[in-house]
N, C-alpha and C. Protein backbone atom coordinates (compact mmCIF):
# COMPACT_ATOMS: atom_id res chain seq x y z
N UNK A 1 -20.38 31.08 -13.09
CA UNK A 1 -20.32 29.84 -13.83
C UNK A 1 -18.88 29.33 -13.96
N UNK A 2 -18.02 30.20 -14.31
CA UNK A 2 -16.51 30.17 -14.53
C UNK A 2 -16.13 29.27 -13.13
N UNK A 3 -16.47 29.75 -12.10
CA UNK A 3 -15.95 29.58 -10.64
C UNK A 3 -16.69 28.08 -10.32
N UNK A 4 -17.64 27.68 -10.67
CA UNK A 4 -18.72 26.13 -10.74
C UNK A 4 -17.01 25.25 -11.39
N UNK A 5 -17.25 25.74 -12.69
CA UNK A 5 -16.54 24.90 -13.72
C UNK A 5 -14.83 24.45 -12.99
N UNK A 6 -14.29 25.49 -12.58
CA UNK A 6 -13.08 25.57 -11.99
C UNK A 6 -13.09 24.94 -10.76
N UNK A 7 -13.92 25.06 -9.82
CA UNK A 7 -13.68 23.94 -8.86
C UNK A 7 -13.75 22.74 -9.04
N UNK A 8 -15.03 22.35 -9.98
CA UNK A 8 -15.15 21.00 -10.22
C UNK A 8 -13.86 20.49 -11.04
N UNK A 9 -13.34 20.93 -11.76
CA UNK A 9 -11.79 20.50 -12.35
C UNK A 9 -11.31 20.14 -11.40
N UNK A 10 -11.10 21.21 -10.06
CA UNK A 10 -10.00 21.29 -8.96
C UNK A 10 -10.40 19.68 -8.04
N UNK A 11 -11.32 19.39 -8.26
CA UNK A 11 -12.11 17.96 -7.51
C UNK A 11 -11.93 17.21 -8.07
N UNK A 12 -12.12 17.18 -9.44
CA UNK A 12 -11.82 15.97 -10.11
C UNK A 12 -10.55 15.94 -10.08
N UNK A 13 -9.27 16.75 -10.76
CA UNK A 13 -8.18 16.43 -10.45
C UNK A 13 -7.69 16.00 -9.07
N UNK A 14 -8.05 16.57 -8.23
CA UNK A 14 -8.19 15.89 -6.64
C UNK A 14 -7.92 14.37 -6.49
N UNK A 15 -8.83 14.17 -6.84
CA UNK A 15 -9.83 12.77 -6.97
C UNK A 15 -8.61 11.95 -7.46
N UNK A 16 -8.85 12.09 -8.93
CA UNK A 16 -7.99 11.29 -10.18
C UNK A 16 -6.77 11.10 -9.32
N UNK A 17 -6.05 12.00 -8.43
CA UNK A 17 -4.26 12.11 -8.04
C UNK A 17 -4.62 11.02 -7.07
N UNK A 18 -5.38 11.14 -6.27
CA UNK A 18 -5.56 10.58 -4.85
C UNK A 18 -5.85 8.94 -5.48
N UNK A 19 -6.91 8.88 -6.54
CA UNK A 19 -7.11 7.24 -6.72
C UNK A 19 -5.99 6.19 -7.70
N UNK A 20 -4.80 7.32 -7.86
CA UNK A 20 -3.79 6.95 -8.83
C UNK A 20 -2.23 7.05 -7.72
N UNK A 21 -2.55 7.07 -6.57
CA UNK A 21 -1.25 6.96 -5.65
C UNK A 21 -0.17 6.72 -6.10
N UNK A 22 0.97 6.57 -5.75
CA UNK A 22 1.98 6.03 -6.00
C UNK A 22 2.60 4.75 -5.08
N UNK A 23 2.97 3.93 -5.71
CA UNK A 23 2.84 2.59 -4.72
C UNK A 23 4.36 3.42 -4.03
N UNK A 24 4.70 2.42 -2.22
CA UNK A 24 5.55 2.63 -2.12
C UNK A 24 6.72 1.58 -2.01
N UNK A 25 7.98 1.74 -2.65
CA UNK A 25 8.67 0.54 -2.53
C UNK A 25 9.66 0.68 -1.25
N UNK A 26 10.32 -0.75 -0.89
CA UNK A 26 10.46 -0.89 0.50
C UNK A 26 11.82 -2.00 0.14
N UNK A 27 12.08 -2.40 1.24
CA UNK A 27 13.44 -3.48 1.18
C UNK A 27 12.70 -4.54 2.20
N UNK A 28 12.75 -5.42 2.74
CA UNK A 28 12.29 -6.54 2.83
C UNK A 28 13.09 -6.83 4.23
N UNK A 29 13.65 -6.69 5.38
CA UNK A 29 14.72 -6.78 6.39
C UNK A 29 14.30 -8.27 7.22
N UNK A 30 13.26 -8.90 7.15
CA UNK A 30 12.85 -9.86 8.07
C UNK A 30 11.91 -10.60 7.62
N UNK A 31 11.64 -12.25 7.35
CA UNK A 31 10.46 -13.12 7.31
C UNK A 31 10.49 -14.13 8.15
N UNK A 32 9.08 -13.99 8.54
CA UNK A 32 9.21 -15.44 10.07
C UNK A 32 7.74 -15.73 9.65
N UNK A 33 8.12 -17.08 9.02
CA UNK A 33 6.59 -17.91 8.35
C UNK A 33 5.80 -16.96 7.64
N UNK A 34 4.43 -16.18 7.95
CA UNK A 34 3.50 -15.49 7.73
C UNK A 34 3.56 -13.86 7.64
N UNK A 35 5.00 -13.61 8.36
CA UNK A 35 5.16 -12.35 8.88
C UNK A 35 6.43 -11.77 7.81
N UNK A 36 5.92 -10.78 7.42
CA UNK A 36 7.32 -10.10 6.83
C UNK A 36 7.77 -8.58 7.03
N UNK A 37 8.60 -8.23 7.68
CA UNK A 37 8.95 -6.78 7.67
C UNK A 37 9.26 -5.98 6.62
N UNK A 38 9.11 -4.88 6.32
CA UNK A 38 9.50 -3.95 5.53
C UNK A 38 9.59 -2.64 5.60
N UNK A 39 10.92 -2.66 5.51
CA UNK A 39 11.42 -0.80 5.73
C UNK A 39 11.30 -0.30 4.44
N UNK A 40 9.99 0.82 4.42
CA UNK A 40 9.81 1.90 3.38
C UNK A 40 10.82 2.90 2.90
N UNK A 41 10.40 3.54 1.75
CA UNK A 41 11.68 4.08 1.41
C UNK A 41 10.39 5.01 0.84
N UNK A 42 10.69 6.40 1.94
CA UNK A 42 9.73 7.62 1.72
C UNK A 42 9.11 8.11 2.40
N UNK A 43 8.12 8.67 3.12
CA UNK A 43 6.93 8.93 4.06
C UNK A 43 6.00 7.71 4.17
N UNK A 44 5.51 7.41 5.22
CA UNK A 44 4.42 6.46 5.45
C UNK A 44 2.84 7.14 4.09
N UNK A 45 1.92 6.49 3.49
CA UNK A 45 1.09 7.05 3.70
C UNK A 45 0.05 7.55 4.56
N UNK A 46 -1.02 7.90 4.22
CA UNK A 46 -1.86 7.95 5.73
C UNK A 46 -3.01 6.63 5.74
N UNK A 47 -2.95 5.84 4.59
CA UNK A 47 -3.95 4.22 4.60
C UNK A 47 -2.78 3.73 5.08
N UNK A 48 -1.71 3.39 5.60
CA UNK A 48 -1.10 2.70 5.68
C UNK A 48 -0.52 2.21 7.38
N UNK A 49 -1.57 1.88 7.77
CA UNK A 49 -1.95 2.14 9.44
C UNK A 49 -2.12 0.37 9.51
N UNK A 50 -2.32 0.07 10.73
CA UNK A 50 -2.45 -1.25 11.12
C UNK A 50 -4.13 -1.62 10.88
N UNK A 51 -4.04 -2.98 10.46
CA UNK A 51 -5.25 -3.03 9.93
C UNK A 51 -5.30 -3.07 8.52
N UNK A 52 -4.79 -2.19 7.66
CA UNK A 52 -5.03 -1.98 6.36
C UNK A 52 -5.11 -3.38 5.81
N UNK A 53 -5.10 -3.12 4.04
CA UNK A 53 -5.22 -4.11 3.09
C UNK A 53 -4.31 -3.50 2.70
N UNK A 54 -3.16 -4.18 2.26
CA UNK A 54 -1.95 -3.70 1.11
C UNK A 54 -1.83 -4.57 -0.32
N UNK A 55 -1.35 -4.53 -1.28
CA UNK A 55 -0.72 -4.95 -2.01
C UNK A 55 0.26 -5.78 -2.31
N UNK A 56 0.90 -7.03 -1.64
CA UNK A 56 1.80 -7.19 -1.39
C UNK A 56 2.32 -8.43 -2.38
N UNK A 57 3.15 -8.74 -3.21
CA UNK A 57 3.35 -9.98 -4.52
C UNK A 57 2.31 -10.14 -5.38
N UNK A 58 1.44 -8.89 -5.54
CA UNK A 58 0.36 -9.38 -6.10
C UNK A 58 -0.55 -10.13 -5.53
N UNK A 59 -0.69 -9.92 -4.39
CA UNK A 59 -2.12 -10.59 -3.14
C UNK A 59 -2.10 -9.49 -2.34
N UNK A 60 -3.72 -9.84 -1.54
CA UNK A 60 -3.96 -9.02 -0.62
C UNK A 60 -2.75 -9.55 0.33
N UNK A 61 -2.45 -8.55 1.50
CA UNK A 61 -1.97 -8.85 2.50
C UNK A 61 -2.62 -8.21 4.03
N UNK A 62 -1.89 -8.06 4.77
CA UNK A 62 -2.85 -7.07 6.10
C UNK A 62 -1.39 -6.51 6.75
N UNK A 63 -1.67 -5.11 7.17
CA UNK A 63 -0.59 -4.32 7.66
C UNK A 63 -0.73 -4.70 9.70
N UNK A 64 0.06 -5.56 9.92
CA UNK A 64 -0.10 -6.27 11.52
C UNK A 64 0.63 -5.45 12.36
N UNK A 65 1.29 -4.51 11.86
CA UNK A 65 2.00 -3.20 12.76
C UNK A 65 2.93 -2.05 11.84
N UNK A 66 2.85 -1.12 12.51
CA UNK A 66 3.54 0.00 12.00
C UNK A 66 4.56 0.64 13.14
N UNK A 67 5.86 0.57 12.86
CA UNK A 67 6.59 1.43 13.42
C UNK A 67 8.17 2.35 12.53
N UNK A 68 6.87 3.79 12.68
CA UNK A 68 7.74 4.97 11.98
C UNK A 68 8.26 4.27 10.61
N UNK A 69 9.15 3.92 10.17
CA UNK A 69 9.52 3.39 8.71
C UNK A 69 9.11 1.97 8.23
N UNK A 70 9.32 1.14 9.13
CA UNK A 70 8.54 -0.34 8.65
C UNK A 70 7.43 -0.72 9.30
N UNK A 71 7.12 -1.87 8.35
CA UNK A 71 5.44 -2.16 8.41
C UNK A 71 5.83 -3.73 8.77
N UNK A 72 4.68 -4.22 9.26
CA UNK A 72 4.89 -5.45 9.72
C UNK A 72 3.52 -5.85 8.69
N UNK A 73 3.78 -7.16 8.00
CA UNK A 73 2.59 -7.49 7.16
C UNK A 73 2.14 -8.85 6.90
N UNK A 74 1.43 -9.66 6.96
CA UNK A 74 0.58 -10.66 7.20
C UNK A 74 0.24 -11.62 5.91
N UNK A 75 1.30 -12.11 4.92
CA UNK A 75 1.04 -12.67 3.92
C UNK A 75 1.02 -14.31 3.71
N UNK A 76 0.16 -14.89 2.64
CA UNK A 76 0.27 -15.89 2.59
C UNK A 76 1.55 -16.30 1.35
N UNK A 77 1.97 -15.03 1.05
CA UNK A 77 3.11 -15.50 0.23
C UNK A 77 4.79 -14.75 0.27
N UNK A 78 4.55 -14.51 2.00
CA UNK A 78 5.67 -14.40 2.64
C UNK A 78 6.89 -15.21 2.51
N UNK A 79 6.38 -16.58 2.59
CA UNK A 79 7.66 -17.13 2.06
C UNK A 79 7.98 -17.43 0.71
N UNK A 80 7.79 -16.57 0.12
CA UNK A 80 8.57 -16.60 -1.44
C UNK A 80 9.73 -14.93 -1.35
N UNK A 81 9.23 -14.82 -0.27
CA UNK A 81 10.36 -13.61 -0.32
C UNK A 81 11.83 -13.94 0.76
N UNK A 82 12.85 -12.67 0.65
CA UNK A 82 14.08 -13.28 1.49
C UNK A 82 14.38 -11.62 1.82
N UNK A 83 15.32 -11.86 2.92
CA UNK A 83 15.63 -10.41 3.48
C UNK A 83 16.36 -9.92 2.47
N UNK A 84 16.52 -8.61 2.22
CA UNK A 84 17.42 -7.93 1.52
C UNK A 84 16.45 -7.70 0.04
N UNK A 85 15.99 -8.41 -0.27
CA UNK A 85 14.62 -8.43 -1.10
C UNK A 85 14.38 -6.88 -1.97
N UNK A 86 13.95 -6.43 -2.59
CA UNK A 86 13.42 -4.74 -2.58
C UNK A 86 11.67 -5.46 -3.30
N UNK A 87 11.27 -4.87 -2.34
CA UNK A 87 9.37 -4.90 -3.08
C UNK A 87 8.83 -3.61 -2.96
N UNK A 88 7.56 -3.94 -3.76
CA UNK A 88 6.56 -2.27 -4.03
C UNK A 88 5.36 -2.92 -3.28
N UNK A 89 4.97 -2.29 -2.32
CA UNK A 89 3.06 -1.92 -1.55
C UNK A 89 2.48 -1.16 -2.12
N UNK A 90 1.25 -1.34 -2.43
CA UNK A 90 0.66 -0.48 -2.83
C UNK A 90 -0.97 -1.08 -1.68
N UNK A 91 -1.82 0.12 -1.76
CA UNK A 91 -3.42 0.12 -1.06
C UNK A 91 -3.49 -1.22 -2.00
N UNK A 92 -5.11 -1.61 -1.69
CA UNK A 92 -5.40 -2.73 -2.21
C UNK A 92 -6.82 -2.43 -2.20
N UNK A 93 -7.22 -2.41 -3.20
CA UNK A 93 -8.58 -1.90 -4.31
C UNK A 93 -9.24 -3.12 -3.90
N UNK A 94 -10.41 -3.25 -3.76
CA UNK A 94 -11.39 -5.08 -3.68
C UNK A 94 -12.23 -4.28 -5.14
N UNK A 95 -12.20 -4.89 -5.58
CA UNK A 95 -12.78 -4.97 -7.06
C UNK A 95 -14.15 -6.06 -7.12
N UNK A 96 -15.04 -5.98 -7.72
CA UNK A 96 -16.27 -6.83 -7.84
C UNK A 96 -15.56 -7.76 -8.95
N UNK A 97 -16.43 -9.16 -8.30
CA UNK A 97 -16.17 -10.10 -8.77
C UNK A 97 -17.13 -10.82 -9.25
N UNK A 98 -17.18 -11.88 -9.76
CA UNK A 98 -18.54 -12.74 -10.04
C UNK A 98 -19.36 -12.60 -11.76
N UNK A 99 -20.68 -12.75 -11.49
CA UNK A 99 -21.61 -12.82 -12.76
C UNK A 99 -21.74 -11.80 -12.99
């Protein structure tokens, strides 16, 4: 019973770490219209692949390439940013909406 109880802790804490990430923050090196670069500051995660949904000013954005430290990313509010910039990514949760 002891050994039931103790794994399931070990899962839930699992769980809880994994759905509480840590965003990662980045510096901002390039914007061209829609497109903005950003060199991370840390390890890539492993959602953080081309394709993704990120976090980016507080909107979704889309991760349009990855190479080794920066991400190439797809925003509609790219141009409110400037090189030299420092921002935080984080995954991007879709949450229910509606009635």
């Amino acid at each position: 019973m002891f050994k039931r109880l103790a794994l399931t802790a070990l899962f839930l804490a699992i769980g809880v770490a994994a759905a509480f990430a840590a965003p990662m923050p980045g510096k901002v090196v390039a914007v061209d219209k829609q497109d903005v670069r950003v060199i991370v500051t840390g390890k890539l995660p492993a959602w953080a692949k081309k394709g993704a949904s990120v976090k980016f000013l507080g909107a979704r954005a889309t991760i349009t390439g990855v190479a080794s430290d920066t991400l190439t990313i797809r925003s509609p509010r790219a141009a409110k940013t400037k090189a030299g910039e420092a921002v935080t990514l984080d995954q991007f949760k879709a949450t229910a909406a509606g009635c």
